[in-house]
C-alpha atoms as a PDB file:
ATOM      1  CA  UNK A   1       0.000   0.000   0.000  1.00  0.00           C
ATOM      2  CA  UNK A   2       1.262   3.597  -0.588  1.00  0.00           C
ATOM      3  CA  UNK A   3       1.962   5.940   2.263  1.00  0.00           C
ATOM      4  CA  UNK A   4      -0.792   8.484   1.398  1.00  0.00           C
ATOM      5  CA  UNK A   5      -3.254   5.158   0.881  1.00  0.00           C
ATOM      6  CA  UNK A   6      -1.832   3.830   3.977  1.00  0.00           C
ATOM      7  CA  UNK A   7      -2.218   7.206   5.790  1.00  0.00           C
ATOM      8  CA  UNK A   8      -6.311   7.541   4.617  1.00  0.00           C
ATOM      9  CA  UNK A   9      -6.790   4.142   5.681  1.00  0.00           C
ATOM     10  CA  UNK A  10      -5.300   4.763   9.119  1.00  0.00           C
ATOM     11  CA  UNK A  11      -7.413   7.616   9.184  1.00  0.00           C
ATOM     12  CA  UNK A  12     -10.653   6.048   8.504  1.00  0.00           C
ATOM     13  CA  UNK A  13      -9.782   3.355  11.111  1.00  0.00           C
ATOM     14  CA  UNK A  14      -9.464   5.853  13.829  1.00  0.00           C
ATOM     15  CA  UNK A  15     -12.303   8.124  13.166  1.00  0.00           C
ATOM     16  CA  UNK A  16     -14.849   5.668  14.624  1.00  0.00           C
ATOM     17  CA  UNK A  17     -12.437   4.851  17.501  1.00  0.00           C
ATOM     18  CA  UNK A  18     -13.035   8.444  18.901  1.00  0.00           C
ATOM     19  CA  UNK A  19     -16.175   8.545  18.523  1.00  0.00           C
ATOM     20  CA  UNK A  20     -16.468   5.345  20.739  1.00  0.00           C
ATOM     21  CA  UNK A  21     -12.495   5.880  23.191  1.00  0.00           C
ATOM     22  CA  UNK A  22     -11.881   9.788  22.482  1.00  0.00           C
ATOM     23  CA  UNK A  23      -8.419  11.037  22.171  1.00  0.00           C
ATOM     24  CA  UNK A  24      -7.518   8.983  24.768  1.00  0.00           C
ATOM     25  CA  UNK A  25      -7.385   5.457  21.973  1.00  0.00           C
ATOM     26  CA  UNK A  26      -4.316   4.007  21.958  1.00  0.00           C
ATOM     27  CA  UNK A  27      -2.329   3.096  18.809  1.00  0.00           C
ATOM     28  CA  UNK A  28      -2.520  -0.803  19.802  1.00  0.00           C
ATOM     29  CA  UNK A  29      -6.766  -0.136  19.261  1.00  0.00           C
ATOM     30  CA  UNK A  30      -5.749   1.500  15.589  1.00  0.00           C
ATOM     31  CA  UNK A  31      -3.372  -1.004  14.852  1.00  0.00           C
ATOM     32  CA  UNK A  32      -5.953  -3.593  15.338  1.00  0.00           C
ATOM     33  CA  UNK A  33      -8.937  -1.594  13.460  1.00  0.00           C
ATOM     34  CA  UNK A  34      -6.983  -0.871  11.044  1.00  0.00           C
ATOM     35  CA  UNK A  35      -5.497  -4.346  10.468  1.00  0.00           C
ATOM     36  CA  UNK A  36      -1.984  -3.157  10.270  1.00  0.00           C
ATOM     37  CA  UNK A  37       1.223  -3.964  13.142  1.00  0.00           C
ATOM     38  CA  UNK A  38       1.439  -1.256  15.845  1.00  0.00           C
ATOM     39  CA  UNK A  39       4.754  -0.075  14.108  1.00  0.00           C
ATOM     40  CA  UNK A  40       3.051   0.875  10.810  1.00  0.00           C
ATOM     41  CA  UNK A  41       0.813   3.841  12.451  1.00  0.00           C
ATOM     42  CA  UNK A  42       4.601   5.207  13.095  1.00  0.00           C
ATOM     43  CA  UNK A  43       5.504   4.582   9.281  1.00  0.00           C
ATOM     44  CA  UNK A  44       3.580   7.295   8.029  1.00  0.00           C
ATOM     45  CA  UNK A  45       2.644   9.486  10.832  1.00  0.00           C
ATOM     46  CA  UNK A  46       5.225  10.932  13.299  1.00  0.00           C
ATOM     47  CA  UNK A  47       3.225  10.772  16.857  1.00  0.00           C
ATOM     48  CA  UNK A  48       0.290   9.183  18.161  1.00  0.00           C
ATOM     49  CA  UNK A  49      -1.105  13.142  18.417  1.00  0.00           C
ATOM     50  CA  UNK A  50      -0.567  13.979  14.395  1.00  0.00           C
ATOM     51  CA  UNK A  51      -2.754  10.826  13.630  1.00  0.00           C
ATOM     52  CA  UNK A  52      -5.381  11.574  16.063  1.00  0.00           C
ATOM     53  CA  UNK A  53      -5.233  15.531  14.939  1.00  0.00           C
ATOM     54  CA  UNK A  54      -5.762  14.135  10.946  1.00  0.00           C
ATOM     55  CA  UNK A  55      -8.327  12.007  12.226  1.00  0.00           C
ATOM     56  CA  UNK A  56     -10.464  14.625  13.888  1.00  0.00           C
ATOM     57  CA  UNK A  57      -9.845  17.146  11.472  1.00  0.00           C
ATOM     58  CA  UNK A  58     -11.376  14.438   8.489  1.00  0.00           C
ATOM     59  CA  UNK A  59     -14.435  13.304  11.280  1.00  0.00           C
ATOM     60  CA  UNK A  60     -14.988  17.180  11.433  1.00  0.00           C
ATOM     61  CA  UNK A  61     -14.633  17.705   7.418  1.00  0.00           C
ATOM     62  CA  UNK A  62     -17.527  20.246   6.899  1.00  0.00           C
ATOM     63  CA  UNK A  63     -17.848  19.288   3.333  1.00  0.00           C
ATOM     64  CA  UNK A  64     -21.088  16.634   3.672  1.00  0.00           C
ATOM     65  CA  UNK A  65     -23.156  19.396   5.795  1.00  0.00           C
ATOM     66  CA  UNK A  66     -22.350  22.156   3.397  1.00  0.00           C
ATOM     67  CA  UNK A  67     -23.482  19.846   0.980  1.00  0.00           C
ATOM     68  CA  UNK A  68     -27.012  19.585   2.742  1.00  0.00           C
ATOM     69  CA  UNK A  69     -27.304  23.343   3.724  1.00  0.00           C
ATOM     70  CA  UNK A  70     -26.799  24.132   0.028  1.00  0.00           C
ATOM     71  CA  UNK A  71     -29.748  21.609  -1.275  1.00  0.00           C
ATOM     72  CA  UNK A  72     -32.131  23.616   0.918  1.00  0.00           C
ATOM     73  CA  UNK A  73     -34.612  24.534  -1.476  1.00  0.00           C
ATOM     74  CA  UNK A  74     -33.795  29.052  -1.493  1.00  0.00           C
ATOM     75  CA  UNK A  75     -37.491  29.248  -2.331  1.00  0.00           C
ATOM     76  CA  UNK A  76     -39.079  28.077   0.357  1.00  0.00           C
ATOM     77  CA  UNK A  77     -40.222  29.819   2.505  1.00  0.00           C
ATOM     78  CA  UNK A  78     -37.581  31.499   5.648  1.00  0.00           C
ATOM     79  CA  UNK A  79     -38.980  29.330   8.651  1.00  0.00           C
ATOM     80  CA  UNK A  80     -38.974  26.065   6.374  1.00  0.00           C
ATOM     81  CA  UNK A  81     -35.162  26.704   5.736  1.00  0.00           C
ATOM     82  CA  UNK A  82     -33.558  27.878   8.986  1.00  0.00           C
ATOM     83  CA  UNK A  83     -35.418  25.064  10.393  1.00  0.00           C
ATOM     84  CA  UNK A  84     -34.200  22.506   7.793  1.00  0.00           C
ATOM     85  CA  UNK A  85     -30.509  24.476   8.357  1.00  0.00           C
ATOM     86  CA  UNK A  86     -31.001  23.970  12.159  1.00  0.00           C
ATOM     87  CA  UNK A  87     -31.413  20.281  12.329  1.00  0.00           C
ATOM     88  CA  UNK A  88     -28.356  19.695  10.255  1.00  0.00           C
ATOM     89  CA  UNK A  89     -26.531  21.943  12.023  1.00  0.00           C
ATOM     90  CA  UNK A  90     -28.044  20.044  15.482  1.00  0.00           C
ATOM     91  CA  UNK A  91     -27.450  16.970  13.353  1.00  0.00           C
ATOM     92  CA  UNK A  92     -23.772  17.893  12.884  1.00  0.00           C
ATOM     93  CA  UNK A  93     -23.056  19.303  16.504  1.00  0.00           C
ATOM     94  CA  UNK A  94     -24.730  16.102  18.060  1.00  0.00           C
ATOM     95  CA  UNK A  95     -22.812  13.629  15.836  1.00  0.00           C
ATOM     96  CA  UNK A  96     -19.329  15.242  16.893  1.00  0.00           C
ATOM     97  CA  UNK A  97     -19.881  17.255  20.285  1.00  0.00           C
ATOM     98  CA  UNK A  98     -17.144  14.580  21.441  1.00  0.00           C
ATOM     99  CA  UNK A  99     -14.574  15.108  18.727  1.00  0.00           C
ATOM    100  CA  UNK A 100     -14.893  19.132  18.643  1.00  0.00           C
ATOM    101  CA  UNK A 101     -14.351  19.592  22.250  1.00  0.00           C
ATOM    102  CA  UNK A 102     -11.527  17.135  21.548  1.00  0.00           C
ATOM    103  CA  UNK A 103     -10.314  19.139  18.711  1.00  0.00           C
ATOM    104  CA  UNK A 104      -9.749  22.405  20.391  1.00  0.00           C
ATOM    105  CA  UNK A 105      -7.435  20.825  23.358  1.00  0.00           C
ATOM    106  CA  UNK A 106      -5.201  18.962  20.506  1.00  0.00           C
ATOM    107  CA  UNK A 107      -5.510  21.552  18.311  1.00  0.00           C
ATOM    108  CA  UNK A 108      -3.823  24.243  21.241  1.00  0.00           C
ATOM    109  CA  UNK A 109      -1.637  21.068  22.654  1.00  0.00           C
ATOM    110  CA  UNK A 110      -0.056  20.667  19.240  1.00  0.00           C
ATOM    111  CA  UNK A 111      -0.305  24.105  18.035  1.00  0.00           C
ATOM    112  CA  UNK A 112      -0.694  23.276  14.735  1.00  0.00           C
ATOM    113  CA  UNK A 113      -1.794  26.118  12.331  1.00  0.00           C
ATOM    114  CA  UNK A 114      -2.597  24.908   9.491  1.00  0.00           C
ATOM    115  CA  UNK A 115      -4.344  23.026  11.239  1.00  0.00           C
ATOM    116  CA  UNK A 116      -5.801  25.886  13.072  1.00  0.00           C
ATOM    117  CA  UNK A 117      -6.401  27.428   9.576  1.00  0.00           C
ATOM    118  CA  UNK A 118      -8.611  24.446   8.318  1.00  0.00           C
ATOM    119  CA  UNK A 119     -10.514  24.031  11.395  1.00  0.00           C
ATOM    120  CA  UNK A 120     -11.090  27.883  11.383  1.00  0.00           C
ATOM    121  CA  UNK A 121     -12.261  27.538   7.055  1.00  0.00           C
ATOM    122  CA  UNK A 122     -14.594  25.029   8.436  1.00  0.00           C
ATOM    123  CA  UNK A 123     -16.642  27.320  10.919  1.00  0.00           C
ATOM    124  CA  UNK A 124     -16.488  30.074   8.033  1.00  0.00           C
ATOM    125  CA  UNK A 125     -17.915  28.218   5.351  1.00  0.00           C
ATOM    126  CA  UNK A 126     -20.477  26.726   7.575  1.00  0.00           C
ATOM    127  CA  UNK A 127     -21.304  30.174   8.756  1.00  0.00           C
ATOM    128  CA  UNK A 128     -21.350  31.509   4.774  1.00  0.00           C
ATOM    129  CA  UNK A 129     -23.347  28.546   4.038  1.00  0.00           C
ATOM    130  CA  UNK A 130     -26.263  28.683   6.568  1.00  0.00           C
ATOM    131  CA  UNK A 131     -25.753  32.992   5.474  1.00  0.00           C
ATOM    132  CA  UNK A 132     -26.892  31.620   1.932  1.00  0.00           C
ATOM    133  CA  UNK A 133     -30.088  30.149   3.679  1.00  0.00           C
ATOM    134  CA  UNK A 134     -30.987  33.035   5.089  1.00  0.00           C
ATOM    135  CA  UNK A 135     -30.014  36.235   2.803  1.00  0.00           C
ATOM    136  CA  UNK A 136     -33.275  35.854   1.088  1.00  0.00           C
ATOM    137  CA  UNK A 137     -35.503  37.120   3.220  1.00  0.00           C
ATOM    138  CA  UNK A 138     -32.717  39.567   4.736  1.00  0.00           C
ATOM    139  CA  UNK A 139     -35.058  42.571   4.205  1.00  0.00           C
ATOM    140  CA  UNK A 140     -37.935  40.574   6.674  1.00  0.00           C
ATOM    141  CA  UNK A 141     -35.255  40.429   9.370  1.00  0.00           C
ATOM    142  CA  UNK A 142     -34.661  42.949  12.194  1.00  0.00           C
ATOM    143  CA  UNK A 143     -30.327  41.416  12.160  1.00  0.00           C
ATOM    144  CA  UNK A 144     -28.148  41.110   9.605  1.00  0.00           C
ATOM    145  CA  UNK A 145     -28.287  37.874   7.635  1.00  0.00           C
ATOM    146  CA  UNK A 146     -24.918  37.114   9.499  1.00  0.00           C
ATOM    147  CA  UNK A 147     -25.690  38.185  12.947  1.00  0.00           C
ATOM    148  CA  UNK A 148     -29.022  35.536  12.328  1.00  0.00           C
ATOM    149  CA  UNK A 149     -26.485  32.932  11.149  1.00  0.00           C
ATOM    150  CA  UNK A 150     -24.377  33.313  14.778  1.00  0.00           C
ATOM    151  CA  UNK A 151     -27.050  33.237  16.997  1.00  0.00           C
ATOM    152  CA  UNK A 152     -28.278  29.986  15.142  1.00  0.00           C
ATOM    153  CA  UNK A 153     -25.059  28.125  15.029  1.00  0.00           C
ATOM    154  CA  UNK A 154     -25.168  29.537  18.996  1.00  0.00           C
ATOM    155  CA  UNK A 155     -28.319  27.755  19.957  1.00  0.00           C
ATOM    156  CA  UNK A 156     -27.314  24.780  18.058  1.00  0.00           C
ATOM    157  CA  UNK A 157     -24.013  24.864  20.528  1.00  0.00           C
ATOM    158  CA  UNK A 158     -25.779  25.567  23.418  1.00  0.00           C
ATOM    159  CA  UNK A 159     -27.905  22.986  22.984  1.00  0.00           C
ATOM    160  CA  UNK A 160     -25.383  20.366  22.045  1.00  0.00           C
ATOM    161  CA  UNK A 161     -23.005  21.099  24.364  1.00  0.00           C
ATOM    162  CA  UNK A 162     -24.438  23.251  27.595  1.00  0.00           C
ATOM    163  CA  UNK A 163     -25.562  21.936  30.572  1.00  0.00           C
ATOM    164  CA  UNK A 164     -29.623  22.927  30.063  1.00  0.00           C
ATOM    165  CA  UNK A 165     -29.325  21.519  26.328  1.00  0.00           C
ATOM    166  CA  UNK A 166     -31.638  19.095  25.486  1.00  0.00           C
ATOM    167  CA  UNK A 167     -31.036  18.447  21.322  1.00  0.00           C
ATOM    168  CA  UNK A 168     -33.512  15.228  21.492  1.00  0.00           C
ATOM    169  CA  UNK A 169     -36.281  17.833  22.728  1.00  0.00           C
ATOM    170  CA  UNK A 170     -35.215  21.118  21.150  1.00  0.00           C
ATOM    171  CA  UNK A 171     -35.462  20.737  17.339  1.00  0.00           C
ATOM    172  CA  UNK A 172     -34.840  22.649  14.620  1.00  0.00           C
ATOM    173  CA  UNK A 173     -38.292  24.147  14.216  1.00  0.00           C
ATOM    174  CA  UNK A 174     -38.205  25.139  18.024  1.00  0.00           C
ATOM    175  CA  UNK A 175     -34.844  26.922  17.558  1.00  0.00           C
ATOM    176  CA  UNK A 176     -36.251  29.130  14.557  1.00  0.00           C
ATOM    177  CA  UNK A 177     -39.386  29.891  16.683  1.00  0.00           C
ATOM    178  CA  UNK A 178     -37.000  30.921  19.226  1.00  0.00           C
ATOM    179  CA  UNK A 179     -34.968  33.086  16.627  1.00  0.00           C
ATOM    180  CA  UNK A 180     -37.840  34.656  14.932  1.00  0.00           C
ATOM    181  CA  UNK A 181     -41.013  34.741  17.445  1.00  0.00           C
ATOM    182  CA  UNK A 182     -38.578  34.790  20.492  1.00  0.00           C
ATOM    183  CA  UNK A 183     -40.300  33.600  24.181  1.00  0.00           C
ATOM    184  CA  UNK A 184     -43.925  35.578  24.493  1.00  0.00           C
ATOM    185  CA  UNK A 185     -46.828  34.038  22.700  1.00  0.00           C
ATOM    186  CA  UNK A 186     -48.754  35.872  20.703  1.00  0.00           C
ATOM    187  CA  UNK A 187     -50.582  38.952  21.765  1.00  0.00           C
ATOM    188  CA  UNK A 188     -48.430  39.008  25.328  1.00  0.00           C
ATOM    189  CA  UNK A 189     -46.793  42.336  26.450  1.00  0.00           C
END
């Protein structure tokens, strides 16, 4: 196998071992997923930390939920599509909330920055992206199409990874309500 193939498939045998161990997998657990001898993992990556930095940065690759935010259908209407953009973005948040707080403590410990860089494209593009969703209807909205795309992607964090969250109970629909109606029902002062 070549290095790079040999590097990808090292990769793709680790992903699923954080999302079960954390950063805390050893390279024996790797080895074995990945079907290779302990000393190959040291072939083609220098430390334990570089493999398990690739790794999260490729379980974190944006590129699939991009994908999703930018098949939401611009014509429908706004609460259709921040709510569609919300549960991917839940979706997302939910399906990694280990492997992003993860990321920022290896990303610091290794101080990496390009990988700094990527990780940072990432949150841009998602940003832009769920911006895209929103900018038209921009003139119905009391923020900036940006400012609405922050406070989103907030609730989405809060709710993944706060203490009060509750992302089986708090949808995407329910975060939009809470963006565009706010807390009083209708007709309360």
């Amino acid at each position: 196998m070549a290095p790079e193939e040999r590097r990808a498939a090292l990769i793709a045998a680790t992903i699923p071992l954080l999302h079960e161990h954390g950063v805390d997998v050893s390279t024996r657990q790797i080895a074995q997923a990945a079907g290779v001898a302990e000393g190959t993992i040291f072939g083609v990556f220098e430390t334990k930390t570089s493999l398990v930095v690739c790794s999260v940065v490729k379980a974190l690759d944006p590129e699939p939920t991009l994908e999703a935010l930018g098949a939401i259908d611009l014509a429908a209407p706004l609460r259709e599509r921040l709510a569609a953009a919300a549960d991917l973005v839940h979706e997302r948040f939910a399906k990694n909330a280990q492997l992003m707080t993860a990321a920022r403590k290896l990303v610091i410990a290794a101080q990496d920055q390009d990988t700094v860089k990527r990780m940072t494209a990432g949150r841009e593009a998602l940003h832009a992206a769920i911006v895209s969703v929103i900018e038209p209807d921009a003139g119905q909205l009391r923020r900036p199409p940006g400012a609405v795309a922050t406070l989103l992607l907030m609730f989405c964090g809060a709710n993944t990874y706060g203490p009060f969250g509750d992302p089986t109970n708090f949808s995407g629909a329910e975060t939009v309500s809470l963006l565009l109606d706010g807390l009083l029902t209708r007709g309360a002062q």
